[in-house]
N, C-alpha and C. Protein backbone atom coordinates (compact mmCIF):
# COMPACT_ATOMS: atom_id res chain seq x y z
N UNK A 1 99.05 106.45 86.10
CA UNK A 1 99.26 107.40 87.19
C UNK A 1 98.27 107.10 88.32
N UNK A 2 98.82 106.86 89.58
CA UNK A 2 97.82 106.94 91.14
C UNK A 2 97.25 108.06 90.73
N UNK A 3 95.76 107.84 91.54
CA UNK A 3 94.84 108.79 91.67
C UNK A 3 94.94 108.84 93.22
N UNK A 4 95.60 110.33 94.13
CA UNK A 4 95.08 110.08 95.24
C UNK A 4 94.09 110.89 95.71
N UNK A 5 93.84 110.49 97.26
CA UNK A 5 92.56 111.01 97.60
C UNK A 5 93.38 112.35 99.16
N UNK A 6 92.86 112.81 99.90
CA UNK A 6 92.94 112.94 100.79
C UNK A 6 91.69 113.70 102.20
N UNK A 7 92.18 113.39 102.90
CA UNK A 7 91.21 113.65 104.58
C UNK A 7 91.95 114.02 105.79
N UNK A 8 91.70 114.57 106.43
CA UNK A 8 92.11 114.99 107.50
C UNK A 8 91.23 114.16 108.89
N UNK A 9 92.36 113.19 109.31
CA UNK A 9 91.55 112.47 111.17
C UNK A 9 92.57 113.53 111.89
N UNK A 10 91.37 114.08 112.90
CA UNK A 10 91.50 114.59 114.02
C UNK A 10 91.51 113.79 115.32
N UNK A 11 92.36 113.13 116.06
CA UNK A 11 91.87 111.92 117.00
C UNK A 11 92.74 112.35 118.28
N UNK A 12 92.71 113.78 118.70
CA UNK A 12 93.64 114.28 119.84
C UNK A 12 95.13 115.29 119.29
N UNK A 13 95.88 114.88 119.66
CA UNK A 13 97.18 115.05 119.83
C UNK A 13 97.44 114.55 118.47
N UNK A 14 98.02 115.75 117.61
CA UNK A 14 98.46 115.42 116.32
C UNK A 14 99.56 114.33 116.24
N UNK A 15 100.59 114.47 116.91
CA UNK A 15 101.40 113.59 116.74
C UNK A 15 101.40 112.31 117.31
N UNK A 16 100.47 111.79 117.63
CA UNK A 16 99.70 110.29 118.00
C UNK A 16 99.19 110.09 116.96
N UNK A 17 97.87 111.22 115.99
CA UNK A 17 97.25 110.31 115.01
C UNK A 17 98.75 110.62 113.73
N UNK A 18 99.63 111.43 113.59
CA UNK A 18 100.60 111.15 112.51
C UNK A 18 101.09 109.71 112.34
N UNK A 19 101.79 109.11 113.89
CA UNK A 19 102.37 108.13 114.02
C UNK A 19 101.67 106.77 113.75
N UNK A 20 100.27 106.92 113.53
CA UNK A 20 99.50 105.88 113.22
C UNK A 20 99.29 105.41 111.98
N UNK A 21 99.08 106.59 111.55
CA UNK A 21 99.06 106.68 109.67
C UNK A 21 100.85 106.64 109.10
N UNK A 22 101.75 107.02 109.62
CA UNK A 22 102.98 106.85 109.05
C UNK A 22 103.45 105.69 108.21
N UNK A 23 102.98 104.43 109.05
CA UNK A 23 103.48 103.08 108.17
C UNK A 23 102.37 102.53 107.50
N UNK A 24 101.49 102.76 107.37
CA UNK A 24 100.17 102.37 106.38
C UNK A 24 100.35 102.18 104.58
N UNK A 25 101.02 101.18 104.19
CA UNK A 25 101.23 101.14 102.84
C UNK A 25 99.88 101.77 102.03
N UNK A 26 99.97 102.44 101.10
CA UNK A 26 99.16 103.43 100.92
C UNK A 26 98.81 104.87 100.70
N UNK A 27 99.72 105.01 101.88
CA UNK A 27 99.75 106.41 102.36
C UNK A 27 100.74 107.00 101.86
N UNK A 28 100.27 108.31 101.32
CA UNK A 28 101.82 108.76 100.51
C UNK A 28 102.46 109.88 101.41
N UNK A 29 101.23 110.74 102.46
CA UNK A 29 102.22 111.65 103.19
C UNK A 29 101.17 111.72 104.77
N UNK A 30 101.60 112.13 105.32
CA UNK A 30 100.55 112.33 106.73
C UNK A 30 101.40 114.12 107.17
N UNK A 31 100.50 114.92 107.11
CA UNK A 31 101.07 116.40 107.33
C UNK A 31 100.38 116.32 108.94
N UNK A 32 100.66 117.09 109.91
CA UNK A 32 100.61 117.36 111.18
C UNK A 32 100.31 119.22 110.87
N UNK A 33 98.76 119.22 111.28
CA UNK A 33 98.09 120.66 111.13
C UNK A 33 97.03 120.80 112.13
N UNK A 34 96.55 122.36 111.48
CA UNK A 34 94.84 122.70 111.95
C UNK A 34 94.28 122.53 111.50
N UNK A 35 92.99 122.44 111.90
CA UNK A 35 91.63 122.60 110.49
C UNK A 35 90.51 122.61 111.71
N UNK A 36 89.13 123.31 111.00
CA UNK A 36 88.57 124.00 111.95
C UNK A 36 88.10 124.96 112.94
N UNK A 37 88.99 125.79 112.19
CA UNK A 37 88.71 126.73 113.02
C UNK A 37 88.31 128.17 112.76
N UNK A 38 88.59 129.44 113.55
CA UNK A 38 87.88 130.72 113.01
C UNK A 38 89.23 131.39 112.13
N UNK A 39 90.94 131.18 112.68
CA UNK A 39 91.48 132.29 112.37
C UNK A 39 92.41 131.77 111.13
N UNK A 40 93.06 132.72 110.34
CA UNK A 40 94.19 132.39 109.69
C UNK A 40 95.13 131.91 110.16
N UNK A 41 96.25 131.18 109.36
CA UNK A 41 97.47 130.61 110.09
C UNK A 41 97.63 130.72 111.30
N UNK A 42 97.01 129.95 112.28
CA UNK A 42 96.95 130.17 113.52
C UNK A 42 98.76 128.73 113.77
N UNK A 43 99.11 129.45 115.30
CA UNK A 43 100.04 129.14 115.56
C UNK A 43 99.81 127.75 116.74
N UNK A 44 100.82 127.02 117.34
CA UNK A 44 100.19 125.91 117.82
C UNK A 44 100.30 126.45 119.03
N UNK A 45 100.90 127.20 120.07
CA UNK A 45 100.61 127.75 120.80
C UNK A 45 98.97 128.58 121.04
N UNK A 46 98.17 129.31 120.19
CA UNK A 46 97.29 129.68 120.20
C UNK A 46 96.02 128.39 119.90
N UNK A 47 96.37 127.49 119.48
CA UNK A 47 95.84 126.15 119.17
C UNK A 47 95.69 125.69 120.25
N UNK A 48 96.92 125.43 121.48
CA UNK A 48 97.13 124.72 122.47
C UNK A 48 96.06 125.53 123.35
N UNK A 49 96.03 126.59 123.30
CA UNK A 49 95.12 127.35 124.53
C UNK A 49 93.58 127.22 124.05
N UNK A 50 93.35 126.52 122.59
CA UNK A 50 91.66 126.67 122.97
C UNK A 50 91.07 128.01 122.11
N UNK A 51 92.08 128.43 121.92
CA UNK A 51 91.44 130.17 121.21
C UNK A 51 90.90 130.15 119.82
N UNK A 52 91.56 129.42 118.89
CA UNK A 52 91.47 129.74 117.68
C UNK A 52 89.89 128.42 117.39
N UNK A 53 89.87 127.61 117.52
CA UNK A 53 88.62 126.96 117.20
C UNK A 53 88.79 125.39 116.45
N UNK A 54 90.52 125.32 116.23
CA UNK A 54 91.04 124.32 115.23
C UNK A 54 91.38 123.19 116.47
N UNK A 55 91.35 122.21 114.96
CA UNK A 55 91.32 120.68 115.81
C UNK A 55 93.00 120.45 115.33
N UNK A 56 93.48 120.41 116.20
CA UNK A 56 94.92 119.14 115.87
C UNK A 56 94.58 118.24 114.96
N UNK A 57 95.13 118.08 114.10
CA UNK A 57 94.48 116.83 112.89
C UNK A 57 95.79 116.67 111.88
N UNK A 58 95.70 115.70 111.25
CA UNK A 58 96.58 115.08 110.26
C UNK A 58 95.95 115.22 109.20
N UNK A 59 96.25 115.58 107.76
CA UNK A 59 96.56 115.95 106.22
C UNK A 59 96.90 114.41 106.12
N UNK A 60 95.98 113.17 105.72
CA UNK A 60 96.58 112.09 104.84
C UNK A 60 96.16 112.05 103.65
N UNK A 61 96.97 111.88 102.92
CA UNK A 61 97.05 111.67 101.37
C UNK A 61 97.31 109.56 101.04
N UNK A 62 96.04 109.82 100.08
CA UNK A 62 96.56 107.97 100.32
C UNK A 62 96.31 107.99 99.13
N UNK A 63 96.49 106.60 98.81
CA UNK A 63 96.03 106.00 97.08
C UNK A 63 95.32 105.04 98.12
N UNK A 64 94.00 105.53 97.34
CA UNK A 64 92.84 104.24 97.00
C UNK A 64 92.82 102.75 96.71
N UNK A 65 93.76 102.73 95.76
CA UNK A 65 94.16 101.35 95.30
C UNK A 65 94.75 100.68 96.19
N UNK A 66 95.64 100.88 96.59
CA UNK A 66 96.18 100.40 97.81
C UNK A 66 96.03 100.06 99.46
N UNK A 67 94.99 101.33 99.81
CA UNK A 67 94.51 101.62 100.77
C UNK A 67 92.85 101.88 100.99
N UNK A 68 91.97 101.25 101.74
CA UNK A 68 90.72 101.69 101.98
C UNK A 68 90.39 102.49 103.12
N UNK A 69 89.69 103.37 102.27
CA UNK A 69 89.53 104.68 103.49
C UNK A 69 88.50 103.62 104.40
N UNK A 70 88.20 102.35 104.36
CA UNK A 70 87.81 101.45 105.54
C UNK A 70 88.71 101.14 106.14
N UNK A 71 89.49 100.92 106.36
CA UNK A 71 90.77 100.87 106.52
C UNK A 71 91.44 101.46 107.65
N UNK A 72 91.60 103.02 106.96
CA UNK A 72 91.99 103.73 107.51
C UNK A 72 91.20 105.01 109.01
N UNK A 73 89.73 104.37 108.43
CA UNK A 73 88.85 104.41 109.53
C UNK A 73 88.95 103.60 110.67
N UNK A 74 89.30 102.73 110.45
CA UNK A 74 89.52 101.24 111.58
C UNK A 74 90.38 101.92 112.13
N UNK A 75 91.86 102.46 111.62
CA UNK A 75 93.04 102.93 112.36
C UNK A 75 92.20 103.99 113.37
N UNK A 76 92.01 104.32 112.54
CA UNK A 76 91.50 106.07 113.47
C UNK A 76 90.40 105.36 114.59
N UNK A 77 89.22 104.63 114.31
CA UNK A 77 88.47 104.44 115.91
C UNK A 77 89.13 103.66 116.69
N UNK A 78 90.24 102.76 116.16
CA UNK A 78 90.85 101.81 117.49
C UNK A 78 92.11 102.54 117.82
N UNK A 79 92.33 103.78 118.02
CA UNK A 79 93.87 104.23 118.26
C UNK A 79 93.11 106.02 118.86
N UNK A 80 92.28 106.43 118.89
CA UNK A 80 91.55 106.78 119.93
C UNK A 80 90.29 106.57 120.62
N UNK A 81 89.45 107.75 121.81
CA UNK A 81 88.56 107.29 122.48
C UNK A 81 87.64 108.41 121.46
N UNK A 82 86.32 107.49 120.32
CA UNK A 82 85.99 108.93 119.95
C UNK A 82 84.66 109.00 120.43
N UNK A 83 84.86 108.26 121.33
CA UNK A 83 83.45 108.64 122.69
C UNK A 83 83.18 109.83 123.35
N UNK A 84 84.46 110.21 123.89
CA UNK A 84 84.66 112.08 124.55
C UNK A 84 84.19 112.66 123.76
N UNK A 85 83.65 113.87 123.67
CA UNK A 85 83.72 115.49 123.89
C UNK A 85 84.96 116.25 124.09
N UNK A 86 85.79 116.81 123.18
CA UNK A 86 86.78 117.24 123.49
C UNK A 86 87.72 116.79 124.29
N UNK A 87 87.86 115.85 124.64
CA UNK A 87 89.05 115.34 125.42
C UNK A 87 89.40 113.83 124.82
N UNK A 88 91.27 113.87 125.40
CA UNK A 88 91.42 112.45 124.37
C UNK A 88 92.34 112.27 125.76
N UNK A 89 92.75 111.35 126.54
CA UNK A 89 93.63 111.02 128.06
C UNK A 89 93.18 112.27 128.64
N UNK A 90 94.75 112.91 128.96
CA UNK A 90 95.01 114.17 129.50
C UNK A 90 94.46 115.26 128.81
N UNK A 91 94.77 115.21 127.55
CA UNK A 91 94.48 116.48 126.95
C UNK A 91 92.66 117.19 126.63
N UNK A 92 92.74 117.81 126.97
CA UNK A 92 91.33 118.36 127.14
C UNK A 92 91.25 119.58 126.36
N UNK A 93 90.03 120.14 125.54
CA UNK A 93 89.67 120.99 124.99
C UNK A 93 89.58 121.00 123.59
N UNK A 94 88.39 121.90 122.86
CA UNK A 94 88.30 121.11 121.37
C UNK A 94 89.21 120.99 120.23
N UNK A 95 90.74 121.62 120.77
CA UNK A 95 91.19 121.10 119.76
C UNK A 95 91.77 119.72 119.84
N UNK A 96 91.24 118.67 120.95
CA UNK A 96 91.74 117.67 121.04
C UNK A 96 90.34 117.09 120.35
N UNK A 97 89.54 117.43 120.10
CA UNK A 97 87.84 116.96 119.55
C UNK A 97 88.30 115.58 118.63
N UNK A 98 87.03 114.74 118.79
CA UNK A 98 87.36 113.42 117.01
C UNK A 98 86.75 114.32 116.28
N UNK A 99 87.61 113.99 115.37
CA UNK A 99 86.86 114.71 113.74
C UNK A 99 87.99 114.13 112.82
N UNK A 100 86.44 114.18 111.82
CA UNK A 100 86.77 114.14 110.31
C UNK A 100 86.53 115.11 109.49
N UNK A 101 87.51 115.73 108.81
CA UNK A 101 87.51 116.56 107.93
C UNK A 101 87.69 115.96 106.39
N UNK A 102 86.23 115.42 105.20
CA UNK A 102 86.51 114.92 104.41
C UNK A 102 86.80 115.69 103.01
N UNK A 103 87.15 115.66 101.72
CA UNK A 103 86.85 116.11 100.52
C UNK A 103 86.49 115.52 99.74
N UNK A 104 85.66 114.60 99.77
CA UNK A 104 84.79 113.91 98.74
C UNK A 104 83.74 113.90 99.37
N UNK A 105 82.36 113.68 98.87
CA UNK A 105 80.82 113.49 99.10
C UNK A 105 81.13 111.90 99.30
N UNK A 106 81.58 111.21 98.43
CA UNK A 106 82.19 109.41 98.94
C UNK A 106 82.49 109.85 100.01
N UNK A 107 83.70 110.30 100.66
CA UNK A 107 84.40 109.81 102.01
C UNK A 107 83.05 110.26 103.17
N UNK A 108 82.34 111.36 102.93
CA UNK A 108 81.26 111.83 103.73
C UNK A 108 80.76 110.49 103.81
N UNK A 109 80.05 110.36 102.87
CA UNK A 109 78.84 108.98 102.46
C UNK A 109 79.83 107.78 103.65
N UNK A 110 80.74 107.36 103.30
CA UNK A 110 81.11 106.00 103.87
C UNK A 110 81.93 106.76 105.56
N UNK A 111 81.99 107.82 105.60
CA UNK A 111 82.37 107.71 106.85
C UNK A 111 80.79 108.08 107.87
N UNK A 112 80.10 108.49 107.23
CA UNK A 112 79.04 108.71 108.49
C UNK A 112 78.19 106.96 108.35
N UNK A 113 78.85 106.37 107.47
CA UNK A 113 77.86 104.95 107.76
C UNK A 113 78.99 104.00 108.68
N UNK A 114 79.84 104.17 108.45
CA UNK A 114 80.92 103.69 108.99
C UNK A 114 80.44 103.71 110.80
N UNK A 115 80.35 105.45 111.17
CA UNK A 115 79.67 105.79 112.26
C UNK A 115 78.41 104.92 112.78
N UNK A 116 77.96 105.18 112.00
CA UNK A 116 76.26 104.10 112.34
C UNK A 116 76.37 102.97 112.71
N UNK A 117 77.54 102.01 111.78
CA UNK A 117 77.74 100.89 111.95
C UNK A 117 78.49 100.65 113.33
N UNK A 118 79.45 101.67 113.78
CA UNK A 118 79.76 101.70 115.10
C UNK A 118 78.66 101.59 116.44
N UNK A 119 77.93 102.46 115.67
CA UNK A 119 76.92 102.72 117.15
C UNK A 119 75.88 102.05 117.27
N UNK A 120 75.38 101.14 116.08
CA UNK A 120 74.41 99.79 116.46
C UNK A 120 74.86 98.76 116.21
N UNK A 121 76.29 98.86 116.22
CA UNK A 121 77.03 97.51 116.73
C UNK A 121 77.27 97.42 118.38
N UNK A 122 76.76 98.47 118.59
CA UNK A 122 77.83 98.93 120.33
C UNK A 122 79.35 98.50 120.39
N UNK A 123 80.20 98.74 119.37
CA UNK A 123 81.26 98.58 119.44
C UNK A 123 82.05 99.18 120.60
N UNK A 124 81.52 101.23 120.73
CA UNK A 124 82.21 101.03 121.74
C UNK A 124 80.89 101.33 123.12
N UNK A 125 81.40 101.25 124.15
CA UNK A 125 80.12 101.80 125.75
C UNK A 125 79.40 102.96 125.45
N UNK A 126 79.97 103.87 124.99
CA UNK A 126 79.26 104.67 124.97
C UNK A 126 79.10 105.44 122.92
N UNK A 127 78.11 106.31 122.93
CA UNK A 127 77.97 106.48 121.53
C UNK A 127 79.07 107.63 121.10
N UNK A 128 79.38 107.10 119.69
CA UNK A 128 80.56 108.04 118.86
C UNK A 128 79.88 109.44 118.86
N UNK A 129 81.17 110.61 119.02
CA UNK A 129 80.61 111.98 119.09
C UNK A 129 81.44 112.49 118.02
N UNK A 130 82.28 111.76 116.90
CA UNK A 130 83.34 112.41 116.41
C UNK A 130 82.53 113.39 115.45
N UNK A 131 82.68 114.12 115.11
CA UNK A 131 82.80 115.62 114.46
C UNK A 131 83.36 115.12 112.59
N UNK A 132 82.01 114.84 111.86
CA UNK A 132 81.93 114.90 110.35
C UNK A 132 81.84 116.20 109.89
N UNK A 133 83.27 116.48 109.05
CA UNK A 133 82.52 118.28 108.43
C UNK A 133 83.76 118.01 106.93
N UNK A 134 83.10 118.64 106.05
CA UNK A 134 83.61 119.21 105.16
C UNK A 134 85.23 120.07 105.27
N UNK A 135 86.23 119.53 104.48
CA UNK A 135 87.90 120.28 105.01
C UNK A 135 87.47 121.73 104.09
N UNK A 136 87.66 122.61 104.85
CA UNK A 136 87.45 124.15 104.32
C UNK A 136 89.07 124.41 104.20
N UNK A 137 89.73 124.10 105.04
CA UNK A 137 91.34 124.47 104.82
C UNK A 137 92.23 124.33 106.02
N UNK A 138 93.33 123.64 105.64
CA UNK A 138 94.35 123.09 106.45
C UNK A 138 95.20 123.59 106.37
N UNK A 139 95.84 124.06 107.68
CA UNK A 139 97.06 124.83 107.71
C UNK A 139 98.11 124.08 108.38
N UNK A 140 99.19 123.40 107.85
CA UNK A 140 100.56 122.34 108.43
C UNK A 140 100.99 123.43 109.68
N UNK A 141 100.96 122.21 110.94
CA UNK A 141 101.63 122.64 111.91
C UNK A 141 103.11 123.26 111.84
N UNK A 142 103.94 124.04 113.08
CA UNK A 142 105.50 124.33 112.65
C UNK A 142 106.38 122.97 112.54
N UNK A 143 107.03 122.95 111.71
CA UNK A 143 107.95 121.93 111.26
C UNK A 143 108.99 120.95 112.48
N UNK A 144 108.98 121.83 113.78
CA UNK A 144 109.41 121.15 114.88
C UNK A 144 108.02 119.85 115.63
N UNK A 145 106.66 119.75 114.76
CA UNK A 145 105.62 119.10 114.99
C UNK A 145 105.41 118.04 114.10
N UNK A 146 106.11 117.89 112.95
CA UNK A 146 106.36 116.73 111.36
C UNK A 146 107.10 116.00 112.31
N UNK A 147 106.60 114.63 111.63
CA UNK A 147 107.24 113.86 112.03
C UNK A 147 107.90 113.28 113.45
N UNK A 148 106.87 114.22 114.17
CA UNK A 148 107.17 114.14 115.95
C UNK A 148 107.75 112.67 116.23
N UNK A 149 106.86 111.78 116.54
CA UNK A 149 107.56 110.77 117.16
C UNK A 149 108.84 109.77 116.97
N UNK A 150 108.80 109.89 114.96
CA UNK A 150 109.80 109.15 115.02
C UNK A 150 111.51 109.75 115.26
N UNK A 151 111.43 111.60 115.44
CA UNK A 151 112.39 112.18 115.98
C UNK A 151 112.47 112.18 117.17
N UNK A 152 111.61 111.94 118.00
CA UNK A 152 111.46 111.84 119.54
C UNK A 152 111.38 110.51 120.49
N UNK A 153 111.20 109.62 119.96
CA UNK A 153 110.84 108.46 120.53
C UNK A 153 111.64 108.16 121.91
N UNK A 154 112.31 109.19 122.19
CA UNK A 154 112.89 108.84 123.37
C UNK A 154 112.35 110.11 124.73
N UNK A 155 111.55 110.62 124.29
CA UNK A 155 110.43 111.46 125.52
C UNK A 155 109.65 111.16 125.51
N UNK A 156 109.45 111.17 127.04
CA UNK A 156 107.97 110.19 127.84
C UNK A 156 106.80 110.53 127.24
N UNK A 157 106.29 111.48 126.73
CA UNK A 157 105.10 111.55 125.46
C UNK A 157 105.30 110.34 124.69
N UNK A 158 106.15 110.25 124.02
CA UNK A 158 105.99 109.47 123.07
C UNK A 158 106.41 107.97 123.36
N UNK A 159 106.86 107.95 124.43
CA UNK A 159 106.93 106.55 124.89
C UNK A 159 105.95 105.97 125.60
N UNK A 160 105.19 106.47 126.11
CA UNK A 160 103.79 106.60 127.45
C UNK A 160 102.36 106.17 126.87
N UNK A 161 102.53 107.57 125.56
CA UNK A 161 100.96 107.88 124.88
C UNK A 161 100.94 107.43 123.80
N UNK A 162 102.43 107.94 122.76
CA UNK A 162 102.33 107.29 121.48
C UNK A 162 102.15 106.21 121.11
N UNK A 163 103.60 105.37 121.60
CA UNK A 163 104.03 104.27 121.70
C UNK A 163 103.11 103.06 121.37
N UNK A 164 101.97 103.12 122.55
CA UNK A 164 101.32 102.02 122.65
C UNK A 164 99.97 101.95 121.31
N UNK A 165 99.89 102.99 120.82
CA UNK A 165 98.98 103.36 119.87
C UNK A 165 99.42 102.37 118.20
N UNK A 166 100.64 103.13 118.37
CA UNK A 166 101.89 102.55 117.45
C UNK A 166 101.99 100.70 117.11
N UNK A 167 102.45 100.21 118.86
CA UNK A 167 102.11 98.65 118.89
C UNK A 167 100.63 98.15 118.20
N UNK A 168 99.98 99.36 118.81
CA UNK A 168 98.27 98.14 118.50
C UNK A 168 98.35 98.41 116.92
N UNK A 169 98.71 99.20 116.19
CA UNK A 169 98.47 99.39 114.69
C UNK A 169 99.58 98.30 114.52
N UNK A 170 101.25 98.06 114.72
CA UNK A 170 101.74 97.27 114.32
C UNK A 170 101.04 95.84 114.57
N UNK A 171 100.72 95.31 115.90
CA UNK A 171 100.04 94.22 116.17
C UNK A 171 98.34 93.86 115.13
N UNK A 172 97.37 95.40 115.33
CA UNK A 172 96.46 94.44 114.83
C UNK A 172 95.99 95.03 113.29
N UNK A 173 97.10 95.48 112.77
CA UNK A 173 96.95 96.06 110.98
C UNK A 173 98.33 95.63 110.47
N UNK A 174 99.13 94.59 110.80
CA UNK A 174 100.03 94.44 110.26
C UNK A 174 100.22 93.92 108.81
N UNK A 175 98.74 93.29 107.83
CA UNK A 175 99.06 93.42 106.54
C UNK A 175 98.28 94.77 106.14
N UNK A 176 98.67 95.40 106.66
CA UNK A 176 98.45 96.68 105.46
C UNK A 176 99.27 97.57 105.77
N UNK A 177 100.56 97.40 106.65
CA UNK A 177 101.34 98.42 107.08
C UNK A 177 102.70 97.87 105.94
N UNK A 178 103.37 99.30 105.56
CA UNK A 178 104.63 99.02 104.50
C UNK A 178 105.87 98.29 104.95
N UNK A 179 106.14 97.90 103.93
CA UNK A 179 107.18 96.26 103.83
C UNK A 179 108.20 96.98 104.90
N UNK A 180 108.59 95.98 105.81
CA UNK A 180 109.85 96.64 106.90
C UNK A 180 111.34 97.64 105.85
N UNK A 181 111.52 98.12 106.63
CA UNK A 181 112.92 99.47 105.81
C UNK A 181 112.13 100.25 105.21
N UNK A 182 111.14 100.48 105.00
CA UNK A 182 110.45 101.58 104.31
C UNK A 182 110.52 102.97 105.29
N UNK A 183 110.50 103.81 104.20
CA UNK A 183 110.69 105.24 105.44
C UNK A 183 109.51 105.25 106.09
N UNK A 184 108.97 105.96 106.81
CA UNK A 184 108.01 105.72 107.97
C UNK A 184 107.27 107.73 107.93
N UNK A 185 108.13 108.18 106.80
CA UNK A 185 107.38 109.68 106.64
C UNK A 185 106.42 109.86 105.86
């Protein structure tokens, strides 16, 4: 029996970091949620305004064996900017924040070195601000937010912002993304 693991990347706009993690052989589900914040089941409208305290973030569930949460760190710093302060392009305010929401003391351990290794490499201009915390609880976005892009791929969101996020994971992770015809949920 797989043993899996799971984490929540926060990297903007949920349905940019879903679409990144979707084809990642490995990955057994990518949920589109909150986490972070003060209220109960908060709604994405109250999310969108800034009120409730939650980050847009993705629920991935992976197998280990297959997949390295190194790996899947790489996806997450080259497919956003996690240089900002609350803002990721356009979208501004903390629920667009980087963050990691982990559940293991491992994923803590290797993602804040992971960090380090970013920032005295100078990988990127300026230093990483993403947001390491412990997942207290994730609440799945409304079901018109699953699976956004590959139902949408034909609105300028997702052709503009997603899209190109999408190419650089197909272009520069293409052996670790699942065998072509595979579902993509």
């Amino acid at each position: 029996m797989n043993k899996t693991e799971k984490i929540v990347f926060a990297g903007g706009c949920f349905w940019c970091t879903e679409a990144v993690y979707q084809n990642v052989n490995g990955v057994k589900s990518v949920v589109s949620g909150y986490t972070g914040g003060q209220i109960k089941n908060p709604a994405y409208r109250e999310v969108c305004l800034g009120i409730t305290g939650h980050a847009e973030g993705v629920l991935v569930t992976y197998d280990p064996l297959l997949v390295s949460l190194e790996v899947l760190l790489q996806l997450f710093f080259k497919t956003h900017d996690p240089t900002t302060l609350d803002r990721q392009g356009h979208d501004v305010g903390s629920q667009y924040r980087s963050a990691i929401f982990w559940t293991t003391e491992s994923q803590k351990k290797e993602v804040l070195k992971f960090i380090e290794h970013l920032n005295t490499s100078h990988t990127h201009q300026d230093p990483i601000v993403t947001q390491v915390a412990p997942l207290e609880i994730f609440y799945p976005a409304e079901d018109d937010h699953q699976n956004y892009f590959n139902d949408h791929k034909e609105q300028p969101y997702c052709q503009f912002v997603i899209q190109p996020k999408v190419n650089k994971v197909n272009t520069e992770f293409t052996r670790y993304l699942k065998p072509s015809g595979s579902n993509g949920k």
